[in-house]
PDB file of N, CA and C in Angstrom:
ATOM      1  N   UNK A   1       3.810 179.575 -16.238  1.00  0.00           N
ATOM      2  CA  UNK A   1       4.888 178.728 -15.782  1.00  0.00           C
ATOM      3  C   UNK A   1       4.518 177.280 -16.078  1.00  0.00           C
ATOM      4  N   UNK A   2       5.275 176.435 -16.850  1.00  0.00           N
ATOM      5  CA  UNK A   2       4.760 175.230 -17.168  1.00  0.00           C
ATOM      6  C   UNK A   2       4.660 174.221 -16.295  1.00  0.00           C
ATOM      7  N   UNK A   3       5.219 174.069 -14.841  1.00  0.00           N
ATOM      8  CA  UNK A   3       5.108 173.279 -13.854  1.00  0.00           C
ATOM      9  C   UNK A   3       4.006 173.549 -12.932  1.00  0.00           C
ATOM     10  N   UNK A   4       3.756 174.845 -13.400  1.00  0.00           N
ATOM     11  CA  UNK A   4       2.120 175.247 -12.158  1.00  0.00           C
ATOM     12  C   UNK A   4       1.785 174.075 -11.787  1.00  0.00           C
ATOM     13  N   UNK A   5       0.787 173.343 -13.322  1.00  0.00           N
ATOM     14  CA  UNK A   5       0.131 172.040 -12.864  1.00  0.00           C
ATOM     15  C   UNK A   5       0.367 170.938 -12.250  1.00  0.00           C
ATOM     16  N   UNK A   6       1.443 170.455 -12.160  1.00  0.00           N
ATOM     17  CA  UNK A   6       2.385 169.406 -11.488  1.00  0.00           C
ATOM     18  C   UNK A   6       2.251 169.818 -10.117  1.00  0.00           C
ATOM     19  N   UNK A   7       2.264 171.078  -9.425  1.00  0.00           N
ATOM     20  CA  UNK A   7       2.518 171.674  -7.974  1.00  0.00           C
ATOM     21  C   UNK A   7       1.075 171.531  -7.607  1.00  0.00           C
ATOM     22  N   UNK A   8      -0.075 171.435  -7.837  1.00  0.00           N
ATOM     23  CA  UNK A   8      -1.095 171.189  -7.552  1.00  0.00           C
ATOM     24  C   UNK A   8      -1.878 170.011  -7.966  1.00  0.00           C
ATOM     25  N   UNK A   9      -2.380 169.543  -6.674  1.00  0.00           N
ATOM     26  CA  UNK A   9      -2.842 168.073  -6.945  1.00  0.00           C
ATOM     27  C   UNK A   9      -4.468 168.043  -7.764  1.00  0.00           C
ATOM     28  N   UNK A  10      -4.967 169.012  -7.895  1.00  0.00           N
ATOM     29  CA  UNK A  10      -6.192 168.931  -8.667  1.00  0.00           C
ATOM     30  C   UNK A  10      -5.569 170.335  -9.877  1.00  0.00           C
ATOM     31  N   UNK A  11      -5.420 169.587 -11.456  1.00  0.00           N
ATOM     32  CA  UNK A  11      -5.040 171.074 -12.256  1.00  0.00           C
ATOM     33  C   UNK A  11      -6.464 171.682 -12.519  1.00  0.00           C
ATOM     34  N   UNK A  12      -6.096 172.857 -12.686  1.00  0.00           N
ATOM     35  CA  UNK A  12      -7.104 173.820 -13.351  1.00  0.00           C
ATOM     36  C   UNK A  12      -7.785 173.758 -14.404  1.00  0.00           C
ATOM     37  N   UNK A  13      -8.867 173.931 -14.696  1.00  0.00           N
ATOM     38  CA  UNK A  13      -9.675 173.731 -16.280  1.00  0.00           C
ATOM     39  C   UNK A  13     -10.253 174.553 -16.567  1.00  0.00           C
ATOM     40  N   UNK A  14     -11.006 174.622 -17.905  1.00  0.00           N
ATOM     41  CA  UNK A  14     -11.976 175.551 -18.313  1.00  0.00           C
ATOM     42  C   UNK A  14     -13.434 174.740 -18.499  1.00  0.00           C
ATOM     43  N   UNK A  15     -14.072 175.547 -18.389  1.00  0.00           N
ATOM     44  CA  UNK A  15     -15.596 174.831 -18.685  1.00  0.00           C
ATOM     45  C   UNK A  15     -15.978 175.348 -19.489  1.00  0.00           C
ATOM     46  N   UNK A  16     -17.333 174.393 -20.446  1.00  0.00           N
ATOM     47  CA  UNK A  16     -17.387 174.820 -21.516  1.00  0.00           C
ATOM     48  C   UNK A  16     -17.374 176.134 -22.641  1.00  0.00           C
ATOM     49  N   UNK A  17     -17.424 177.183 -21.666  1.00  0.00           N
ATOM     50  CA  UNK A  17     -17.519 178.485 -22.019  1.00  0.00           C
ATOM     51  C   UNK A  17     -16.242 179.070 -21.947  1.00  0.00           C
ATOM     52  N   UNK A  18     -15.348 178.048 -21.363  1.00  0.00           N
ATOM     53  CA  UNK A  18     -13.730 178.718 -21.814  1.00  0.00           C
ATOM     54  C   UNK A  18     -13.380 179.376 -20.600  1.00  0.00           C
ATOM     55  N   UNK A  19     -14.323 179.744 -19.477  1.00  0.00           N
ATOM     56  CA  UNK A  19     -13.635 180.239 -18.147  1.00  0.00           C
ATOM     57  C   UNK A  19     -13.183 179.785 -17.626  1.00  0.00           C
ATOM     58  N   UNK A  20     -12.534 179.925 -16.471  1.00  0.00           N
ATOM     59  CA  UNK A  20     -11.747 179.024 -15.781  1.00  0.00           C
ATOM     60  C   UNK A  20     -12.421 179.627 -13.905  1.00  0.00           C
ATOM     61  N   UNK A  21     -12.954 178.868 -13.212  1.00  0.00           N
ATOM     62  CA  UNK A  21     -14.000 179.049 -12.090  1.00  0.00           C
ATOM     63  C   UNK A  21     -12.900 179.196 -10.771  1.00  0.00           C
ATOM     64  N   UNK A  22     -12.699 179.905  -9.595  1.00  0.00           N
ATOM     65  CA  UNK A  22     -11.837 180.444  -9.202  1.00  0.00           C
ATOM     66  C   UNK A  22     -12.352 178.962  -8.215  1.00  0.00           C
ATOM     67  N   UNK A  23     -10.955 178.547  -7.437  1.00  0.00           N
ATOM     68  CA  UNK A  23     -11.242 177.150  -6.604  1.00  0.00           C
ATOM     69  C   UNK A  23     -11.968 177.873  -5.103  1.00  0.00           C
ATOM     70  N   UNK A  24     -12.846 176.914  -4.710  1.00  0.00           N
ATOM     71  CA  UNK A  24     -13.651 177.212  -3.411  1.00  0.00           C
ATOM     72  C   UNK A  24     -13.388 176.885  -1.595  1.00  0.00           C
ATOM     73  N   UNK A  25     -11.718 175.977  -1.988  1.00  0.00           N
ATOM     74  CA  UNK A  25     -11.912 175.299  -0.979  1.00  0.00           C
ATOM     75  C   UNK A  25     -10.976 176.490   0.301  1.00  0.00           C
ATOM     76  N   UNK A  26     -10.649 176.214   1.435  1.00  0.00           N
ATOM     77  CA  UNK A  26     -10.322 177.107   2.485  1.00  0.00           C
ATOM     78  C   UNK A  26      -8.706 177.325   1.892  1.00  0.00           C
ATOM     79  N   UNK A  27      -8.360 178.819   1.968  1.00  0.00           N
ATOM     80  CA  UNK A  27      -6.829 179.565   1.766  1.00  0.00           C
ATOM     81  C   UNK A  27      -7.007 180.065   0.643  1.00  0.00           C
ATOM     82  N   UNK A  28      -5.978 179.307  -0.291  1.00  0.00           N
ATOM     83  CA  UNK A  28      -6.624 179.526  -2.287  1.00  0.00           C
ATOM     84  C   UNK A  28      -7.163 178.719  -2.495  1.00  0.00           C
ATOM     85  N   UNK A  29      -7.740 177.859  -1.817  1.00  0.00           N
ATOM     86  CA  UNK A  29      -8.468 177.231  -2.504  1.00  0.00           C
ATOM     87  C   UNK A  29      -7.736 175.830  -3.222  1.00  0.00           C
ATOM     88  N   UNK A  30      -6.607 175.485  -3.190  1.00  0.00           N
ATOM     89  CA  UNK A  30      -5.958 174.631  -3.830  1.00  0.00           C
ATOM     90  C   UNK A  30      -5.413 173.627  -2.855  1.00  0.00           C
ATOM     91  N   UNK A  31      -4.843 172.507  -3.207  1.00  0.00           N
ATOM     92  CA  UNK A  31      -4.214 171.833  -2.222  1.00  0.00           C
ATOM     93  C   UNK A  31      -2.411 171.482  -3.217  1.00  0.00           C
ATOM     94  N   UNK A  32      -1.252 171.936  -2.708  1.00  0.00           N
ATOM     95  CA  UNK A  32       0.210 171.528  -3.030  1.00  0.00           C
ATOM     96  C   UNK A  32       0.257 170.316  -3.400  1.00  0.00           C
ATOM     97  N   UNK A  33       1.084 170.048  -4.167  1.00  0.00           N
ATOM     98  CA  UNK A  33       1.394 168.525  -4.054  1.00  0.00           C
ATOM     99  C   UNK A  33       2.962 168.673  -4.000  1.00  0.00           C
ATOM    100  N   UNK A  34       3.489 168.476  -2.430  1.00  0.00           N
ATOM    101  CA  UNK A  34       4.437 168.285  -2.112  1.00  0.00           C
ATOM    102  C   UNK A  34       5.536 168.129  -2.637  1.00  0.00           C
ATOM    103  N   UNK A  35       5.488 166.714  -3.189  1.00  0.00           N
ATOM    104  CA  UNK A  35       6.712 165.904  -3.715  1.00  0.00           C
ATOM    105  C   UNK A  35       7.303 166.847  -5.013  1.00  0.00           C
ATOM    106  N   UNK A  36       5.875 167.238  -5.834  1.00  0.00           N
ATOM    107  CA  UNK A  36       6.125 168.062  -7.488  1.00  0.00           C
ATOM    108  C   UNK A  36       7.016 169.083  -6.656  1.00  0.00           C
ATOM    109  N   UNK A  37       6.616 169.687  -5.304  1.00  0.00           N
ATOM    110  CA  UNK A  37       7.474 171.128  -5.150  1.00  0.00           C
ATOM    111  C   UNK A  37       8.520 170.706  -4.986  1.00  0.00           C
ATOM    112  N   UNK A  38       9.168 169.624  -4.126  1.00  0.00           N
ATOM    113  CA  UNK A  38      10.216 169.187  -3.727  1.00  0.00           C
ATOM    114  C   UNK A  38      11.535 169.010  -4.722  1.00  0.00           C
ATOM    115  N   UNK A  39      10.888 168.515  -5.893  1.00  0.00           N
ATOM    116  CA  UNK A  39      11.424 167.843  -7.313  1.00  0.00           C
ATOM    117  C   UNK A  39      11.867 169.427  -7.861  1.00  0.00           C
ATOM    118  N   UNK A  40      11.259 170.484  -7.705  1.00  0.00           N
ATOM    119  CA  UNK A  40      11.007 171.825  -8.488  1.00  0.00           C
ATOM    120  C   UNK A  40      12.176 172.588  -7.583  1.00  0.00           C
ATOM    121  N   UNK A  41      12.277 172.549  -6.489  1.00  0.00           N
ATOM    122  CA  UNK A  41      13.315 173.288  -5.631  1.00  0.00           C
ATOM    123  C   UNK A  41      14.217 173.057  -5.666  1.00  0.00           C
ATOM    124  N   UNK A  42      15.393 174.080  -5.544  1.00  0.00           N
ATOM    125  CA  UNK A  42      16.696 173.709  -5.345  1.00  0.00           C
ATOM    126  C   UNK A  42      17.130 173.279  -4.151  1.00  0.00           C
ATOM    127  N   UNK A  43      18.213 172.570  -4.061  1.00  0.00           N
ATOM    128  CA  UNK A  43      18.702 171.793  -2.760  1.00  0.00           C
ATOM    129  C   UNK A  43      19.307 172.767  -1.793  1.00  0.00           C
TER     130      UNK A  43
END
């Protein structure tokens, strides 16, 4: 989905070996970025 990255305030990467490292922090691990969802939803 091309907006994934926009909906999350830190995007995803690969490291040098091309993996991509699953995030560590508490839930998924990710934090929303609000406003991108807001912009993305219908009214």
């Amino acid at each position: 989905m091309p907006y994934i990255e926009e909906i999350i305030e830190k995007p995803f990467s690969l490291d040098p070996d091309g993996l991509l490292h699953m995030p560590t922090g508490p839930g998924l691990g990710i934090t929303l970025n609000r406003e991108a969802i807001a912009r993305f939803s219908p009214s």
